[in-house]
C-alpha atoms as a PDB file:
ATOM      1  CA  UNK A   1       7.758 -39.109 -60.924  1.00  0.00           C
ATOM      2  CA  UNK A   2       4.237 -39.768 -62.266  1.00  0.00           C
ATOM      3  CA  UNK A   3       2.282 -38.085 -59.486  1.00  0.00           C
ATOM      4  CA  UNK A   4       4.945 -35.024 -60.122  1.00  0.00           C
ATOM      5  CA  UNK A   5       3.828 -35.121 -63.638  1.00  0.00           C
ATOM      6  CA  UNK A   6       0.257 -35.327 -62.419  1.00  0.00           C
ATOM      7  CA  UNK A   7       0.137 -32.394 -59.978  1.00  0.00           C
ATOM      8  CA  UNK A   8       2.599 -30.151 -62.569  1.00  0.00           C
ATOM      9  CA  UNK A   9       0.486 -31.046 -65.565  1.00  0.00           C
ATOM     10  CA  UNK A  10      -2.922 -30.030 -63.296  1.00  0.00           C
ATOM     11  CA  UNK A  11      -1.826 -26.981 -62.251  1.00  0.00           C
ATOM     12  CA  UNK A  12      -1.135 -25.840 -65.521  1.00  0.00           C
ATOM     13  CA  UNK A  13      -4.178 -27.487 -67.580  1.00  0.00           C
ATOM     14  CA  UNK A  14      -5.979 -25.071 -64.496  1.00  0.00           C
ATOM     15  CA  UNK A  15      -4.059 -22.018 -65.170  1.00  0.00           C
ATOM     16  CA  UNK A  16      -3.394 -21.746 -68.786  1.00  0.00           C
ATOM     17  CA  UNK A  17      -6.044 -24.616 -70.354  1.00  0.00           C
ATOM     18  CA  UNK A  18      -6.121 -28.443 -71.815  1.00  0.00           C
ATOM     19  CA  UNK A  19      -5.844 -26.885 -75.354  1.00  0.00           C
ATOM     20  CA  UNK A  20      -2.680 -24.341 -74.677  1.00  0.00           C
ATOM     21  CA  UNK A  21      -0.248 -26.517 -72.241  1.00  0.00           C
ATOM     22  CA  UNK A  22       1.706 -29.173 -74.533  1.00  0.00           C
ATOM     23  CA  UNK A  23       3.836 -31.379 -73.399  1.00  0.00           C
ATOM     24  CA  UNK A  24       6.952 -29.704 -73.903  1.00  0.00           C
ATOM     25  CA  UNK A  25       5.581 -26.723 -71.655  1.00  0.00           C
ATOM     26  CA  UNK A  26       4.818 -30.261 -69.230  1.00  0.00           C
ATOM     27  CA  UNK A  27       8.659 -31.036 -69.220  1.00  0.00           C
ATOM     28  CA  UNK A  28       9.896 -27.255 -68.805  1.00  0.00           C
ATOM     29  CA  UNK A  29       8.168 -26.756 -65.925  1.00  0.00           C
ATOM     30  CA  UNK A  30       9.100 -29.713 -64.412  1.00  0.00           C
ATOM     31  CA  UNK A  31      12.647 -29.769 -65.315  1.00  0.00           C
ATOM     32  CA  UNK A  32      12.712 -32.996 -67.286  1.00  0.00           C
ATOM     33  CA  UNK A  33      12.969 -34.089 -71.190  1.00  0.00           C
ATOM     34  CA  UNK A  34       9.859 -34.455 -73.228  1.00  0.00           C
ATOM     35  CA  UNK A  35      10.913 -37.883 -73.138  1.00  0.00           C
ATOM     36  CA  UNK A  36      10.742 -38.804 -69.214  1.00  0.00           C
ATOM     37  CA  UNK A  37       6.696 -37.771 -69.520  1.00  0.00           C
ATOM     38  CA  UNK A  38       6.325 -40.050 -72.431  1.00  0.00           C
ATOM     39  CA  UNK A  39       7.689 -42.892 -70.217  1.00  0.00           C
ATOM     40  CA  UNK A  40       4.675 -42.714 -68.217  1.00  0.00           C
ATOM     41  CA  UNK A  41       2.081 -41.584 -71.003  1.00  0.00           C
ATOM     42  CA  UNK A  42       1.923 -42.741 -74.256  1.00  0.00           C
ATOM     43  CA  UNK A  43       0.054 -39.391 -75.650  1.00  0.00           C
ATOM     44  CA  UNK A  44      -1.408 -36.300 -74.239  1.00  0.00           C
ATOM     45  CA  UNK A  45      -5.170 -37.494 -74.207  1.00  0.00           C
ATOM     46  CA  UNK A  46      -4.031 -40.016 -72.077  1.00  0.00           C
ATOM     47  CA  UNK A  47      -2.130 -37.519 -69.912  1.00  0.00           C
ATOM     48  CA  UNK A  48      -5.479 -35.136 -69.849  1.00  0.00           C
ATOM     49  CA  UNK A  49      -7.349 -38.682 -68.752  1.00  0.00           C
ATOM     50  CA  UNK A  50      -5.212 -39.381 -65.977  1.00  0.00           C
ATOM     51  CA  UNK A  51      -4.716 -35.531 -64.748  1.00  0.00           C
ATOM     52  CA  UNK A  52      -8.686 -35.277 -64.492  1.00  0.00           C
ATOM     53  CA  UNK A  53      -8.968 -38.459 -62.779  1.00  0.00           C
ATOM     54  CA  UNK A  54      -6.191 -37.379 -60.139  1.00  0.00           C
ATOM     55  CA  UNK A  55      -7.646 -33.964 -59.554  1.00  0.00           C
ATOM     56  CA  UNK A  56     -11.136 -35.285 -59.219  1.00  0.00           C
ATOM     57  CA  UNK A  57     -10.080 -37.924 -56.934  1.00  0.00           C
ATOM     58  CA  UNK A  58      -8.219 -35.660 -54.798  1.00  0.00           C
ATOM     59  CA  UNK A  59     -11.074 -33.486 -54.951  1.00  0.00           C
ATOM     60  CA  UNK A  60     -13.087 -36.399 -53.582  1.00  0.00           C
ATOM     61  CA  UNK A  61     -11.318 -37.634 -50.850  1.00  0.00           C
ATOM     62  CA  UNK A  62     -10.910 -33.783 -49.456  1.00  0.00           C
ATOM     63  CA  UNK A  63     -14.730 -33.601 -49.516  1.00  0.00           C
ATOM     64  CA  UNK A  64     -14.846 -37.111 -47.454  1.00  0.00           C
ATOM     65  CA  UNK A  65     -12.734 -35.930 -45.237  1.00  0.00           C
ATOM     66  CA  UNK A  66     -15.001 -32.463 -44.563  1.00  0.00           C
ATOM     67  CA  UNK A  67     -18.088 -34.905 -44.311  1.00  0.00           C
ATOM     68  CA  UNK A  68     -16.475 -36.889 -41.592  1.00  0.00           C
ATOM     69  CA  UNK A  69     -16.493 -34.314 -39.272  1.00  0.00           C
ATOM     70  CA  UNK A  70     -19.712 -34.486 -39.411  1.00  0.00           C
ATOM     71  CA  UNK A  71     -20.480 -30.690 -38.894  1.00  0.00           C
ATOM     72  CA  UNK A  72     -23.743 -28.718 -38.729  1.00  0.00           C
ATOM     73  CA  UNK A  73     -24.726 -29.688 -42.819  1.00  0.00           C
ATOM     74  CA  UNK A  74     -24.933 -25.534 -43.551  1.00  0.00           C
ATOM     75  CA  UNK A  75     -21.407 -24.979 -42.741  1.00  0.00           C
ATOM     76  CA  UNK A  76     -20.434 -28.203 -44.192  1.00  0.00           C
ATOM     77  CA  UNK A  77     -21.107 -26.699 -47.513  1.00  0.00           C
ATOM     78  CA  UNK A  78     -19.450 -23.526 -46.840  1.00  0.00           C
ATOM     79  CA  UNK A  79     -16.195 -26.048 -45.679  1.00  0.00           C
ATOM     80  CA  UNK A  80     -16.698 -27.585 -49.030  1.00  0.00           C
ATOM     81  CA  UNK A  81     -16.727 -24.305 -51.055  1.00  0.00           C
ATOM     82  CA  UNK A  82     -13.120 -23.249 -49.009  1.00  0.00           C
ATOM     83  CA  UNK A  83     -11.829 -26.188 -49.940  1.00  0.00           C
ATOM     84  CA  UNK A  84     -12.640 -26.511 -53.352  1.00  0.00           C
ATOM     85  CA  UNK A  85     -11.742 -22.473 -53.937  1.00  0.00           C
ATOM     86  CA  UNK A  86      -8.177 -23.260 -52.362  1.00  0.00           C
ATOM     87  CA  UNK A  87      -8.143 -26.617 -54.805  1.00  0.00           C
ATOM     88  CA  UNK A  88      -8.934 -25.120 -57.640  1.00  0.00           C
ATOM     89  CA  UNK A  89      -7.197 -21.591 -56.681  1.00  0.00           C
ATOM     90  CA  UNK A  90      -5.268 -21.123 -60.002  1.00  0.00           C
ATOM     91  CA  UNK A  91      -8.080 -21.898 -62.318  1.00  0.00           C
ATOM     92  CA  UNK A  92      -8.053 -18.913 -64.529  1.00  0.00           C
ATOM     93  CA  UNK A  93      -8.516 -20.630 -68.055  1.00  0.00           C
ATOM     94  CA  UNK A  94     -12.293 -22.192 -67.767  1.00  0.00           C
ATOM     95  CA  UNK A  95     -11.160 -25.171 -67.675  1.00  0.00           C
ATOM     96  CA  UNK A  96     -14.474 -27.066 -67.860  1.00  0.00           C
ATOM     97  CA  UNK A  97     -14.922 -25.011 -71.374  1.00  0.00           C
ATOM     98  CA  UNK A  98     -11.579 -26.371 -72.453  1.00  0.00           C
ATOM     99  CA  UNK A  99     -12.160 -29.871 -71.272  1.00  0.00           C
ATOM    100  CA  UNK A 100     -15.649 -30.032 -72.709  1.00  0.00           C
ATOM    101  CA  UNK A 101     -14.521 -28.546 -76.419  1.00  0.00           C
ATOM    102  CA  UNK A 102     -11.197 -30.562 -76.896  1.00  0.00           C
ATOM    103  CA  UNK A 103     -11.648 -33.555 -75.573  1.00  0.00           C
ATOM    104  CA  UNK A 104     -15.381 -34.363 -75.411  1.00  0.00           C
ATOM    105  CA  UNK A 105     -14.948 -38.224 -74.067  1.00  0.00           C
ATOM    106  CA  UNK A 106     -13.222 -37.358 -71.347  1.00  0.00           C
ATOM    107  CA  UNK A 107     -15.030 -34.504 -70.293  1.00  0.00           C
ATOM    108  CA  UNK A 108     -18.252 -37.006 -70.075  1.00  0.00           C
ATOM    109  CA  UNK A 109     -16.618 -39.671 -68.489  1.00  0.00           C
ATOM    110  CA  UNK A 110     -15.917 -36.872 -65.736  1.00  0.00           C
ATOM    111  CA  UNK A 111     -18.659 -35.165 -65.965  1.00  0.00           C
ATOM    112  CA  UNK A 112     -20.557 -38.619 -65.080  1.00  0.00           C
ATOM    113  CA  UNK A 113     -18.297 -39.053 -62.143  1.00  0.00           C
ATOM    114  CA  UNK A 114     -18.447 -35.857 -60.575  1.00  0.00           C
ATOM    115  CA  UNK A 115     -22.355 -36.551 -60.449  1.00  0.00           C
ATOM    116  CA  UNK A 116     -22.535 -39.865 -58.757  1.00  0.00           C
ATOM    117  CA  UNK A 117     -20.483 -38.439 -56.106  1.00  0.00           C
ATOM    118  CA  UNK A 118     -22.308 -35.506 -55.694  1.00  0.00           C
ATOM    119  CA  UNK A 119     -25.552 -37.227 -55.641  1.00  0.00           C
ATOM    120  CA  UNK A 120     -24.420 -39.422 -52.450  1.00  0.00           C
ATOM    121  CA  UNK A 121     -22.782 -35.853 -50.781  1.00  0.00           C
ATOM    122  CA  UNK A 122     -25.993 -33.912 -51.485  1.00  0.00           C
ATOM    123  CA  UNK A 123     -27.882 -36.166 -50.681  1.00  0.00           C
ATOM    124  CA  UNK A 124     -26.401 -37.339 -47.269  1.00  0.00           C
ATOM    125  CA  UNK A 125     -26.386 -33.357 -46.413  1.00  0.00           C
ATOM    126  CA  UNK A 126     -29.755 -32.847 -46.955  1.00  0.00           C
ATOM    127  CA  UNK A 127     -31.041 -35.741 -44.967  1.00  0.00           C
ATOM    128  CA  UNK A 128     -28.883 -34.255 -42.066  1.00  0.00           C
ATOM    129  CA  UNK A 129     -30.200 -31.047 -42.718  1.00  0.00           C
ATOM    130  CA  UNK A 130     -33.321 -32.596 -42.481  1.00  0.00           C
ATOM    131  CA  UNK A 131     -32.876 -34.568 -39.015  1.00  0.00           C
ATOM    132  CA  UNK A 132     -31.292 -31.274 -36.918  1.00  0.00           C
ATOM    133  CA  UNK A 133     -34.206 -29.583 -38.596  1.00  0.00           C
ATOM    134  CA  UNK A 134     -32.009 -26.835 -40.631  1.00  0.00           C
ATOM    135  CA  UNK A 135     -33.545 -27.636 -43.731  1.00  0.00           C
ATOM    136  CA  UNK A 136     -37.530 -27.905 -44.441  1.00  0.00           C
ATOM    137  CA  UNK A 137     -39.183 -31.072 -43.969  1.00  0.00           C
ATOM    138  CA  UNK A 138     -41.390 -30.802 -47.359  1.00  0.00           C
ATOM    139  CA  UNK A 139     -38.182 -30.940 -49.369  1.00  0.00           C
ATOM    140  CA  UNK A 140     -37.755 -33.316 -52.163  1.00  0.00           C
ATOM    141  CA  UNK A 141     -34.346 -34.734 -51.849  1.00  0.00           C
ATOM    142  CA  UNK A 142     -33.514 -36.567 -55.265  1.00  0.00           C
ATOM    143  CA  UNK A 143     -34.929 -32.878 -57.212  1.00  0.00           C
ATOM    144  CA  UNK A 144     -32.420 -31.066 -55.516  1.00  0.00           C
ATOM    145  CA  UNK A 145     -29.411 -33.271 -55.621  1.00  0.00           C
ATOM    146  CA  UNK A 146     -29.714 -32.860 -58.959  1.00  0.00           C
ATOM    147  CA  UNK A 147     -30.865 -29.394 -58.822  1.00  0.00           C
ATOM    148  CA  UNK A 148     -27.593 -28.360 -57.046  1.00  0.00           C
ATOM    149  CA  UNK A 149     -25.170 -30.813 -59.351  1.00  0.00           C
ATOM    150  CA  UNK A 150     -27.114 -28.507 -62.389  1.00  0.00           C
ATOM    151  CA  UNK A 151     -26.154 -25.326 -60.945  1.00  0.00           C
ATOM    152  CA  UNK A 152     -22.682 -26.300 -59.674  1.00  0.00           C
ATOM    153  CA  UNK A 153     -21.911 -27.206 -63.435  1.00  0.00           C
ATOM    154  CA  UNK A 154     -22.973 -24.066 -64.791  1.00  0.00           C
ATOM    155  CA  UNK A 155     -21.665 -21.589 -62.848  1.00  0.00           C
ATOM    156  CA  UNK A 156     -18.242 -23.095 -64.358  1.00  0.00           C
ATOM    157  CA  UNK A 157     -19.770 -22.501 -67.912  1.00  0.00           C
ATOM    158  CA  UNK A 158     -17.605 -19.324 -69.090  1.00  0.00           C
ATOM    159  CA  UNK A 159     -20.387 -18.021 -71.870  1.00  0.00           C
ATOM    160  CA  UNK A 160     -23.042 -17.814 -69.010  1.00  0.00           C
ATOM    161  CA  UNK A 161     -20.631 -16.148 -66.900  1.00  0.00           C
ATOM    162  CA  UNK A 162     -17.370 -14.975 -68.429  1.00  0.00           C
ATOM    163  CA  UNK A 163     -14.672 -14.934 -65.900  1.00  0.00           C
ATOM    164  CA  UNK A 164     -14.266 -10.533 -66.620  1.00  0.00           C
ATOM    165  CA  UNK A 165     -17.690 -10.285 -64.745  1.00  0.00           C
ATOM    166  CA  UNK A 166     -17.769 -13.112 -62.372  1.00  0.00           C
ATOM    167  CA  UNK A 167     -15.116 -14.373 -59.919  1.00  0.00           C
ATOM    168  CA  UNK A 168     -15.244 -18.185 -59.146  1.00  0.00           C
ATOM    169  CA  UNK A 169     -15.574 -17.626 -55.575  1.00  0.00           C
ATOM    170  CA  UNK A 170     -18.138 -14.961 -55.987  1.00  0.00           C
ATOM    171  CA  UNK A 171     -20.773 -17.125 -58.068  1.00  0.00           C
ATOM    172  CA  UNK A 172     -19.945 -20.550 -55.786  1.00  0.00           C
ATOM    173  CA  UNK A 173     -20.665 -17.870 -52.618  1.00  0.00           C
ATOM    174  CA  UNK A 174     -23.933 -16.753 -54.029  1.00  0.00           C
ATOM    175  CA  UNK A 175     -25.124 -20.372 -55.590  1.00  0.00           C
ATOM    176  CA  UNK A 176     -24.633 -21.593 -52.573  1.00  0.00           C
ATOM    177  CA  UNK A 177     -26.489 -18.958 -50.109  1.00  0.00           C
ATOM    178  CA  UNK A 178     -29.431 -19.225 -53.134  1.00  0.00           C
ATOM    179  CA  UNK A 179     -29.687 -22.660 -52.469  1.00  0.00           C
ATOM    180  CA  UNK A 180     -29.559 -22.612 -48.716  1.00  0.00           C
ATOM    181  CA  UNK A 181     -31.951 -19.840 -48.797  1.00  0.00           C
ATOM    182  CA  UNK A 182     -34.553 -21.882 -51.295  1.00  0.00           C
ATOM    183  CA  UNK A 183     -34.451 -25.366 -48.346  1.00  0.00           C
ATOM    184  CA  UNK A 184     -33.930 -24.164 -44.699  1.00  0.00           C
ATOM    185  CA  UNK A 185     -36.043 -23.447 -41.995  1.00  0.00           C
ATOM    186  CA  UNK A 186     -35.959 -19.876 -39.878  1.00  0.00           C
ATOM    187  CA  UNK A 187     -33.457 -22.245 -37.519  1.00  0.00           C
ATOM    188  CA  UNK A 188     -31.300 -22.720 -41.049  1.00  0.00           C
ATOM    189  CA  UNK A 189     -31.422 -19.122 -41.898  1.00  0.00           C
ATOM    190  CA  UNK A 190     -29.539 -18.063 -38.796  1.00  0.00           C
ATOM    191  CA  UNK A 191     -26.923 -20.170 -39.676  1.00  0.00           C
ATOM    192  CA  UNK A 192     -26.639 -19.042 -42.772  1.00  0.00           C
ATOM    193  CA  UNK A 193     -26.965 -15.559 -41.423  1.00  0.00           C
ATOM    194  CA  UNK A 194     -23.991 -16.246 -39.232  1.00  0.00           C
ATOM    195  CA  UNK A 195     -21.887 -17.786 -42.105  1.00  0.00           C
ATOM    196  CA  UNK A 196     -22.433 -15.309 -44.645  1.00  0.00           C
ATOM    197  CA  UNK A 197     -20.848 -12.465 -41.653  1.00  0.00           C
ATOM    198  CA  UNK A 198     -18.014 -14.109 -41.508  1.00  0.00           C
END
């Protein structure tokens, strides 16, 4: 019943925001009492802790998976960008915004988490990119892990780009062909090339 409450609670914190779901909206949509969901969590914050935690974690482990494969590093991050589009395909209430206004903690207790593990994926991709000579060898790896975690974040920030002008699959598309564009050799580029056609 928990990871029900999870998944229910995740989808809706996505599609309507952490502020506007309450718990009663929780137990409607379910189909249980108010009371069931307070067996397992003794307040919402808690609930928004462990929801962001779960999401972030699945998140994770889907990205682990695409990084076994071990795939060309270019169309690894195009993989990555399906997958978390299809994740995150009812997000239509920023979220992030929500997170970051309401509850503050927990949004930088994510926030931290969500860059240590991009820092290792980045990483690890670039140094790939790097060895099948895709990427340029005069690149400086730590300045654009964290030059890509930077620009991830704020293409989720909804003043910078309100969600009327910008679709979330439109601004990961073109972040991610600008930064492609900005590290790979003439080899990369026809990959990219290739990716972008399809």
């Amino acid at each position: 019943m928990k990871e029900k409450i999870l998944e229910k609670a995740g989808e809706m914190f996505l599609n309507l925001g952490f502020k506007s779901v309450t718990m009663d909206d929780i137990a409607n949509g379910i189909g249980v009492s108010k009371k069931t969901i307070y067996t397992h969590f003794k307040n919402k914050i808690e609930l928004v802790k462990e929801v962001t935690s779960f999401m972030f974690n699945s998140v994770c482990c889907g990205i682990d998976h695409i990084h076994e494969q071990q795939k060309n590093p270019i169309i690894e991050l195009f993989e990555i960008k399906k997958f978390v589009m299809g994740h995150l395909k009812n997000e239509k209430s920023s979220p992030q915004y929500q997170l970051q206004k309401y509850y503050p903690k927990i949004y930088s207790e994510i926030k931290k988490k969500q860059f240590d593990f991009m820092q290792n994926s980045i990483k690890e991709n670039l140094e790939r990119g790097l060895e099948q000579k895709l990427f340029r060898d005069d690149i400086n790896i730590d300045f654009i892990s964290r030059i890509y975690f930077q620009g991830m974040t704020a293409i989720k920030d909804n003043e910078l780009f309100p969600a009327s002008q910008f679709s979330q699959s439109e601004l990961m598309d073109n972040y991610i062909e600008y930064h492609l564009r900005g590290i790979c050799t003439p080899k990369g580029i026809k990959v990219i090339e290739k990716q972008l056609m399809k």
